[in-house]
C-alpha atoms as a PDB file:
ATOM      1  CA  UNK A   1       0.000   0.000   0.000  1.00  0.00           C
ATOM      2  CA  UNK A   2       1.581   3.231  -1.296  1.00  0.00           C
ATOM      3  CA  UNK A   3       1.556   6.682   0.971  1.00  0.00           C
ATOM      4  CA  UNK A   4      -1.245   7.970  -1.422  1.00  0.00           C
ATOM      5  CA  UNK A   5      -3.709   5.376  -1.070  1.00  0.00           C
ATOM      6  CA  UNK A   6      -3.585   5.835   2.958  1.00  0.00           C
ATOM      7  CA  UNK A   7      -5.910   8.941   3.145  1.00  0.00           C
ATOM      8  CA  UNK A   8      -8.421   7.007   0.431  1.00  0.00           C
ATOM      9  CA  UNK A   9      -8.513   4.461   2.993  1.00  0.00           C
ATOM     10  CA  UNK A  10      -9.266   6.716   5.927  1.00  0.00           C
ATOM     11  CA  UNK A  11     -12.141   7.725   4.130  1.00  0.00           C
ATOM     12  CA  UNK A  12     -13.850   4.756   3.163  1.00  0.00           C
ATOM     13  CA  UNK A  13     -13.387   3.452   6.953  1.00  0.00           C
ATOM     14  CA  UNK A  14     -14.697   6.633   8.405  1.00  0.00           C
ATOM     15  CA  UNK A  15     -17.899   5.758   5.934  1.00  0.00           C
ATOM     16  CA  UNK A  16     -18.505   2.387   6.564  1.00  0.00           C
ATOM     17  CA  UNK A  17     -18.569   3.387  10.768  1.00  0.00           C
ATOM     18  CA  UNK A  18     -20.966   6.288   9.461  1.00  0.00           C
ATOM     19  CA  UNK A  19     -23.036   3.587   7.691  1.00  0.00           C
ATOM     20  CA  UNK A  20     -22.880   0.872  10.565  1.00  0.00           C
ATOM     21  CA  UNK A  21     -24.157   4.168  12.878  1.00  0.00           C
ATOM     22  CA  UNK A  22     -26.971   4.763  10.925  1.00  0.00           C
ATOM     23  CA  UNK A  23     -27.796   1.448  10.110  1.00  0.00           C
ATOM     24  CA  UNK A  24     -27.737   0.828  14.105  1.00  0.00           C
ATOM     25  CA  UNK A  25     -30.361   3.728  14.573  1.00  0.00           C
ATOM     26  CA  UNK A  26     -32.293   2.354  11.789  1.00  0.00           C
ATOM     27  CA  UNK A  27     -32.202  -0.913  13.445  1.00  0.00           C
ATOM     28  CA  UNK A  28     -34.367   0.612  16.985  1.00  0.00           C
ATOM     29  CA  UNK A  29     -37.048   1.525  15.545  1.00  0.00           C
ATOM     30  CA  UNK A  30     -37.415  -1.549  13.240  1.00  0.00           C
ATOM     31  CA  UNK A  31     -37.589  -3.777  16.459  1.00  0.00           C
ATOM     32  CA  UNK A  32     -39.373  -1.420  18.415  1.00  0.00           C
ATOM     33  CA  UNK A  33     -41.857  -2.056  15.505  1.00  0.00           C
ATOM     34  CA  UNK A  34     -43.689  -5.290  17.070  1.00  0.00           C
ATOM     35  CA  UNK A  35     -44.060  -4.002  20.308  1.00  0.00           C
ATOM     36  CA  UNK A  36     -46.121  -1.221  18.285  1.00  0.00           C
ATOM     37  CA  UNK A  37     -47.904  -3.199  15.943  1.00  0.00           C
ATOM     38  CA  UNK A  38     -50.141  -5.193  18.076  1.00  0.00           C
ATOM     39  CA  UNK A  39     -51.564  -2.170  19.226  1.00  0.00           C
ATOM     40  CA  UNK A  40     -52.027  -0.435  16.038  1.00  0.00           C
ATOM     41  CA  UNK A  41     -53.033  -3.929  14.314  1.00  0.00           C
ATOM     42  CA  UNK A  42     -55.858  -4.865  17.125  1.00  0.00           C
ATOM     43  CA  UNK A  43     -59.332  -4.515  16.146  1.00  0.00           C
ATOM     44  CA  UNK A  44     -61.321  -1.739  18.015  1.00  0.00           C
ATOM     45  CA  UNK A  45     -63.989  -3.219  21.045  1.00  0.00           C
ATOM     46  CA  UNK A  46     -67.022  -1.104  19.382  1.00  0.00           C
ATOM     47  CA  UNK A  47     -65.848  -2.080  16.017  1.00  0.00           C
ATOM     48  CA  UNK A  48     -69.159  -4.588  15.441  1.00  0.00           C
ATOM     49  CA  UNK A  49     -71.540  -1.971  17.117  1.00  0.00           C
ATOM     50  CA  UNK A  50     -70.333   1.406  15.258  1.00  0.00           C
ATOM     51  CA  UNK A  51     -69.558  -1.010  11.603  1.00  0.00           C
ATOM     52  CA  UNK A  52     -73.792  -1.276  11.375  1.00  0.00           C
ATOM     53  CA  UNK A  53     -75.595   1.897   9.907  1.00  0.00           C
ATOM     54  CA  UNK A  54     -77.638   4.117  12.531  1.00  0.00           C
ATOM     55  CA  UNK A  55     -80.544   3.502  10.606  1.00  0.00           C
ATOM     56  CA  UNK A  56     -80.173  -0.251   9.965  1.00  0.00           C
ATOM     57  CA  UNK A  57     -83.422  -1.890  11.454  1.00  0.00           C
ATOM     58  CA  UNK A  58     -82.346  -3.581  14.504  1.00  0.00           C
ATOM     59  CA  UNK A  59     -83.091  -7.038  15.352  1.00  0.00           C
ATOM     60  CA  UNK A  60     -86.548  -6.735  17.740  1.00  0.00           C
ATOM     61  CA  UNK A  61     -87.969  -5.517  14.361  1.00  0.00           C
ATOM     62  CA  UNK A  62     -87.237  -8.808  12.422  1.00  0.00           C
ATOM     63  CA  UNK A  63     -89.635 -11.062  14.217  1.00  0.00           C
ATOM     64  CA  UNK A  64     -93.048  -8.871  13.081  1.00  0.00           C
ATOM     65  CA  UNK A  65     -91.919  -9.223   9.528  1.00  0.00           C
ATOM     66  CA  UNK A  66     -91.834 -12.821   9.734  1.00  0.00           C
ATOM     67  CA  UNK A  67     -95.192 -13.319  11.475  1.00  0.00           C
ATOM     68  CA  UNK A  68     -93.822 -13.981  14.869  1.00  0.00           C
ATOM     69  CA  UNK A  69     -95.547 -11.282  16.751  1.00  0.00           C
ATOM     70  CA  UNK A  70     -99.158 -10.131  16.181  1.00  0.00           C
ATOM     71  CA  UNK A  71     -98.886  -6.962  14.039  1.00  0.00           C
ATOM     72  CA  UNK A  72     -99.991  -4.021  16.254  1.00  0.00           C
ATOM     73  CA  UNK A  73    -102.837  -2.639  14.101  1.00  0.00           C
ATOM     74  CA  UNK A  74    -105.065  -5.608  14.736  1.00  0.00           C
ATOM     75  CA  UNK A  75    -107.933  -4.609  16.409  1.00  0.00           C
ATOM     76  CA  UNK A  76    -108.558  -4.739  19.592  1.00  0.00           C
ATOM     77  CA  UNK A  77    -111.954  -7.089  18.781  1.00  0.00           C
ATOM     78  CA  UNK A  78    -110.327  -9.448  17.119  1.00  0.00           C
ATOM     79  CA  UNK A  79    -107.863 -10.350  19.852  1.00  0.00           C
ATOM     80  CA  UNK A  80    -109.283 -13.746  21.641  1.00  0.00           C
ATOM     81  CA  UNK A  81    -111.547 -13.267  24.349  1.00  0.00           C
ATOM     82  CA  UNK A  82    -112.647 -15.492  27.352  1.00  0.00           C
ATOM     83  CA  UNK A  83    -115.929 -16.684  27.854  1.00  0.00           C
ATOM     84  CA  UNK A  84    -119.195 -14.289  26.797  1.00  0.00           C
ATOM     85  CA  UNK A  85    -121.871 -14.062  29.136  1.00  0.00           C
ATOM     86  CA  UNK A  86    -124.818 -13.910  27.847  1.00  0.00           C
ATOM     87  CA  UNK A  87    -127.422 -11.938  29.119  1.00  0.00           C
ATOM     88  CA  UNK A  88    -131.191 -12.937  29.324  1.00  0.00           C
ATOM     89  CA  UNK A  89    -133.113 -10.878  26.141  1.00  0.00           C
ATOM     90  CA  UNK A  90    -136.052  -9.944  28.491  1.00  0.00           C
ATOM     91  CA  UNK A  91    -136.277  -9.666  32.716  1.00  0.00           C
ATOM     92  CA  UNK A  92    -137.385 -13.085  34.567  1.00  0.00           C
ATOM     93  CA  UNK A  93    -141.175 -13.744  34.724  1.00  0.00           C
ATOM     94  CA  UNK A  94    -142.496 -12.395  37.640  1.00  0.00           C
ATOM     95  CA  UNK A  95    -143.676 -15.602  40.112  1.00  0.00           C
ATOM     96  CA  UNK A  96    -146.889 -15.173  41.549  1.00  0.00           C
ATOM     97  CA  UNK A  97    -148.635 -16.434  44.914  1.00  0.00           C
ATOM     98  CA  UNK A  98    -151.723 -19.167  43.272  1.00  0.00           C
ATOM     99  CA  UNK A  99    -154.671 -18.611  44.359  1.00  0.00           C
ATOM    100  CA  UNK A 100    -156.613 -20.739  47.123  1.00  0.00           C
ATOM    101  CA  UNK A 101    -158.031 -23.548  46.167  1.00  0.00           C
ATOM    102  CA  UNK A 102    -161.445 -23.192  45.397  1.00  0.00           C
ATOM    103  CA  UNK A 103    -160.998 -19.506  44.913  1.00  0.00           C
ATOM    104  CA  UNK A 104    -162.573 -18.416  41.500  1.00  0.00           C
ATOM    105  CA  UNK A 105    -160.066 -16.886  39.204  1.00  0.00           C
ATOM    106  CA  UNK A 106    -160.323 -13.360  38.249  1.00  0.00           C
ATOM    107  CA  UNK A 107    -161.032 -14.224  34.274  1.00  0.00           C
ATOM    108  CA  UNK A 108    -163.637 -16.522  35.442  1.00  0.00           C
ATOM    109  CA  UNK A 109    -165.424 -13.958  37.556  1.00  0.00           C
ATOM    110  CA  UNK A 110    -165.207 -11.346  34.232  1.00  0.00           C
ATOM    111  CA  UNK A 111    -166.804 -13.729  32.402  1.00  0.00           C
ATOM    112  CA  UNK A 112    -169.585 -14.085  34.830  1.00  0.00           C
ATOM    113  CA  UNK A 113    -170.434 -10.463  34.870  1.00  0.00           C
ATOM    114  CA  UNK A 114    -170.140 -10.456  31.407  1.00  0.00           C
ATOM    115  CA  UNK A 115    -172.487 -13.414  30.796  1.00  0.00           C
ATOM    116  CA  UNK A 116    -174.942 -11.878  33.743  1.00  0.00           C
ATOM    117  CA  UNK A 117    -175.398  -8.688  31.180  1.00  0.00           C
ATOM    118  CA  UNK A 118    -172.882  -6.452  33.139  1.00  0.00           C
ATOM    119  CA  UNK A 119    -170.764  -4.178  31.234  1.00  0.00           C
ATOM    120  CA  UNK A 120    -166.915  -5.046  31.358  1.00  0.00           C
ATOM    121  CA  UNK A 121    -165.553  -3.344  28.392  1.00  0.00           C
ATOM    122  CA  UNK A 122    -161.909  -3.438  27.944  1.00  0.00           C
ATOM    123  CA  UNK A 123    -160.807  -5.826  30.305  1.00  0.00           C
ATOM    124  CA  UNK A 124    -156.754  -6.124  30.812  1.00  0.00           C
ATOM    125  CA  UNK A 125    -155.087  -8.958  32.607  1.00  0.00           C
ATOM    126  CA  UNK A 126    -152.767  -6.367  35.009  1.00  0.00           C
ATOM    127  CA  UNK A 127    -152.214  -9.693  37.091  1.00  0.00           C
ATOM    128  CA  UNK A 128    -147.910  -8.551  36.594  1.00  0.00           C
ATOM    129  CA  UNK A 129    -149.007  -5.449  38.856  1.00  0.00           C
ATOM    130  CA  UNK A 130    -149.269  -7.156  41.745  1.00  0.00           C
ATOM    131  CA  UNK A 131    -145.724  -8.197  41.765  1.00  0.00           C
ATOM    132  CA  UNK A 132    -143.035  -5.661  43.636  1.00  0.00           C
ATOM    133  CA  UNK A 133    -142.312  -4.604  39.797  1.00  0.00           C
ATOM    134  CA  UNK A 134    -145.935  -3.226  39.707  1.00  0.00           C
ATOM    135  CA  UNK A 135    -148.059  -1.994  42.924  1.00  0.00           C
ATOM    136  CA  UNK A 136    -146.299  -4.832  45.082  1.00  0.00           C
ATOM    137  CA  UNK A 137    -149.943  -5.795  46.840  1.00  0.00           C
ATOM    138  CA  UNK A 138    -149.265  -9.518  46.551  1.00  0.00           C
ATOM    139  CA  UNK A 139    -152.137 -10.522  44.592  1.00  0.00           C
ATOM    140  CA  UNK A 140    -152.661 -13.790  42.527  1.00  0.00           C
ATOM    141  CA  UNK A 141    -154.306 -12.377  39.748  1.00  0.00           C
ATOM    142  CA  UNK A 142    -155.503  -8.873  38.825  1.00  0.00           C
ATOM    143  CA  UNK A 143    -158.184  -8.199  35.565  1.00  0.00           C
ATOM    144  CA  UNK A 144    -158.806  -4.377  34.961  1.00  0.00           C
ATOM    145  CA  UNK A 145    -162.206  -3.517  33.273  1.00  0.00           C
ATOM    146  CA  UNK A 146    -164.156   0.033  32.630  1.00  0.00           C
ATOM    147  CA  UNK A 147    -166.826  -1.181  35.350  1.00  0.00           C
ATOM    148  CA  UNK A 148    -164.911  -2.487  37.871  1.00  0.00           C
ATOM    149  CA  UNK A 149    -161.318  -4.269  38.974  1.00  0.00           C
ATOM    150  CA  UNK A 150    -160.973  -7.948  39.969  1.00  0.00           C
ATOM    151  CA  UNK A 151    -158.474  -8.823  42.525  1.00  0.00           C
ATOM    152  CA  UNK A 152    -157.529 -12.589  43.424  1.00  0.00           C
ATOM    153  CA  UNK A 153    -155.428 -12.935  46.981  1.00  0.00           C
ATOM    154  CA  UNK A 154    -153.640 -15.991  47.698  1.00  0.00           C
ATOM    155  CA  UNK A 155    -155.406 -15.768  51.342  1.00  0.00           C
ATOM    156  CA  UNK A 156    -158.200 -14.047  53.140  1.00  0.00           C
ATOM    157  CA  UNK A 157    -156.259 -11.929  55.482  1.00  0.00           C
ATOM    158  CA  UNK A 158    -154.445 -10.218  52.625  1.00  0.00           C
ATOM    159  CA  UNK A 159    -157.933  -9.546  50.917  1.00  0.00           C
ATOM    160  CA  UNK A 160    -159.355  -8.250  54.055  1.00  0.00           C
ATOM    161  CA  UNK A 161    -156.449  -6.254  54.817  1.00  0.00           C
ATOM    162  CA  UNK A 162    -156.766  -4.564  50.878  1.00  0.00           C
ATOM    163  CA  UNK A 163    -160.471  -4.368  51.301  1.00  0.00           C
ATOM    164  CA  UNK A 164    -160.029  -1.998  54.657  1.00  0.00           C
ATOM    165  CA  UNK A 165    -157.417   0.027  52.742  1.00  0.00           C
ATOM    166  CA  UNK A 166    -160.166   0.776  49.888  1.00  0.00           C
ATOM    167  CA  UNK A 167    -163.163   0.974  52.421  1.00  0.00           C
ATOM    168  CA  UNK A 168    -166.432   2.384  50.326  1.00  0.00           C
ATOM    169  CA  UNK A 169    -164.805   1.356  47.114  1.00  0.00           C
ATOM    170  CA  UNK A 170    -164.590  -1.977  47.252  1.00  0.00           C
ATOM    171  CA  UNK A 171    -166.374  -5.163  47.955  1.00  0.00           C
ATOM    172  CA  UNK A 172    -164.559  -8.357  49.474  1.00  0.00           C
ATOM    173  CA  UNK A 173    -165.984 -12.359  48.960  1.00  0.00           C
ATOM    174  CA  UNK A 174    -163.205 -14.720  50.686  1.00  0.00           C
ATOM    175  CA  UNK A 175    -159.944 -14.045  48.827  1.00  0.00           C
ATOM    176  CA  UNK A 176    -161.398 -11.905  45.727  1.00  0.00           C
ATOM    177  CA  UNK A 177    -161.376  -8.382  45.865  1.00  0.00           C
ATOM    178  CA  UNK A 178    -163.929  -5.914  43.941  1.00  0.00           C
ATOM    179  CA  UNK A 179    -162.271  -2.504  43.354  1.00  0.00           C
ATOM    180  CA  UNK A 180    -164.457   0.190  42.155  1.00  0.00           C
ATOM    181  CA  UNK A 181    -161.773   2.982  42.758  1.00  0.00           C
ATOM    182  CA  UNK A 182    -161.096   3.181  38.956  1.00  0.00           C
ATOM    183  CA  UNK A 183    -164.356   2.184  37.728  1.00  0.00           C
ATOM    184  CA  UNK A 184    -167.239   3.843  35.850  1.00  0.00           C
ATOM    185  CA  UNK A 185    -169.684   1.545  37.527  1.00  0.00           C
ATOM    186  CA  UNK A 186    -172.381   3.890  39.015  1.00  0.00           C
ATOM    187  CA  UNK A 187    -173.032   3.543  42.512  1.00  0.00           C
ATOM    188  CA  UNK A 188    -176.723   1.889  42.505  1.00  0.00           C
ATOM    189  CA  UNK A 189    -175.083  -0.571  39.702  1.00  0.00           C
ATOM    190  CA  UNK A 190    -172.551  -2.391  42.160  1.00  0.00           C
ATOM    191  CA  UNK A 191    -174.793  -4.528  44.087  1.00  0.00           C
ATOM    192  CA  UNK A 192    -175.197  -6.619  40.807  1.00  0.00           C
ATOM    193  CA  UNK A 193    -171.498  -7.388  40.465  1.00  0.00           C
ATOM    194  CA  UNK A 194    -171.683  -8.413  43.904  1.00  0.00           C
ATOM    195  CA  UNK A 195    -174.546 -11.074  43.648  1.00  0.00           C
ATOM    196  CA  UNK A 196    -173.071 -12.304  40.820  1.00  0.00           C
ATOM    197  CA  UNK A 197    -169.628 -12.859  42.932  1.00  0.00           C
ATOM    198  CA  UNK A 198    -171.629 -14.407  45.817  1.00  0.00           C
ATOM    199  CA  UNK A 199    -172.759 -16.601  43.110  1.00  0.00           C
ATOM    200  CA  UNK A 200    -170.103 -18.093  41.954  1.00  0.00           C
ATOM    201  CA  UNK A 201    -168.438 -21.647  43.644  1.00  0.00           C
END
């Protein structure tokens, strides 16, 4: 190696220990890489929530569109219902006392006056008055004419007791009643109702 070449050589070593430098510095960050990566490489935790669309339908909505919840405009009367109760069309028949036995019925007794001549125009069977839904007075049987009213007890004492209560208007035989309260019948006329009443078995 000749003088000349010495300060060449100088200068390629001083630039191969400036290269190894650099290379070394190069080197730190290459294998402070990994350490790095992980962390820059790992997926974010709300990644799934904030990768679907605000307004993506969400999941609750899915089961109406395949039938498996009742759609929410259905009626309210079409939704099943328990048991109906039916209600009865008309109110109960009112249950009367019966008459005694051997008591003539109030139709009977029209038809007496009627066949005897005596005038019983219009006559109305008002027999549901004498339940507590009418004028409560506990009578069998009830037939309203213009002449007179026919009332049929189910006893004596309730007849008497009725007959006192209309005293000078009425007429009592046993458990039948005459009212005259309502009546056209004249006065002088009401003695014939009452034979024909006494008449009768």
């Amino acid at each position: 190696m000749t003088l000349r070449s010495l300060p060449a050589v100088g200068v390629l070593l001083v630039a191969v220990a400036l290269t190894a430098g650099c290379g070394g510095d190069e080197a730190d960050p290459s294998s402070a890489a990994p350490t790095s990566s992980p962390t820059a490489s790992a997926p974010p935790a709300v990644a799934p929530s904030s990768a679907v669309p605000s307004n993506a339908p969400t999941p609750s909505v899915t089961p109406s569109r395949t039938g498996g919840a009742p759609p929410a405009s259905i009626p309210p009367s079409t939704a099943p219902q328990g048991p109906t109760q039916h209600r009865p069309a008309s109110p109960p028949p009112v249950v009367l006392p019966q008459r005694p036995v051997g008591a003539p019925g109030a139709q009977q007794i029209v038809e007496a006056f009627k066949a005897a001549g005596l005038k019983v125009a219009h006559p109305k069977d008002r027999s549901v008055d004498c339940g507590p839904d009418g004028l409560g007075l506990g009578c069998s049987e009830l037939i309203a004419t213009d002449a007179v009213t026919v009332y049929v007890f189910p006893d004596e004492t309730s007849a008497g007791d009725i007959a006192e209560t209309w005293a000078g208007q009425s007429y009592r035989r046993g458990a039948v009643v005459l009212n005259y309260l309502e009546a056209k019948t004249p006065a002088a006329d009401r003695p014939r109702y009452e034979q024909v009443l006494n008449g009768l078995r």
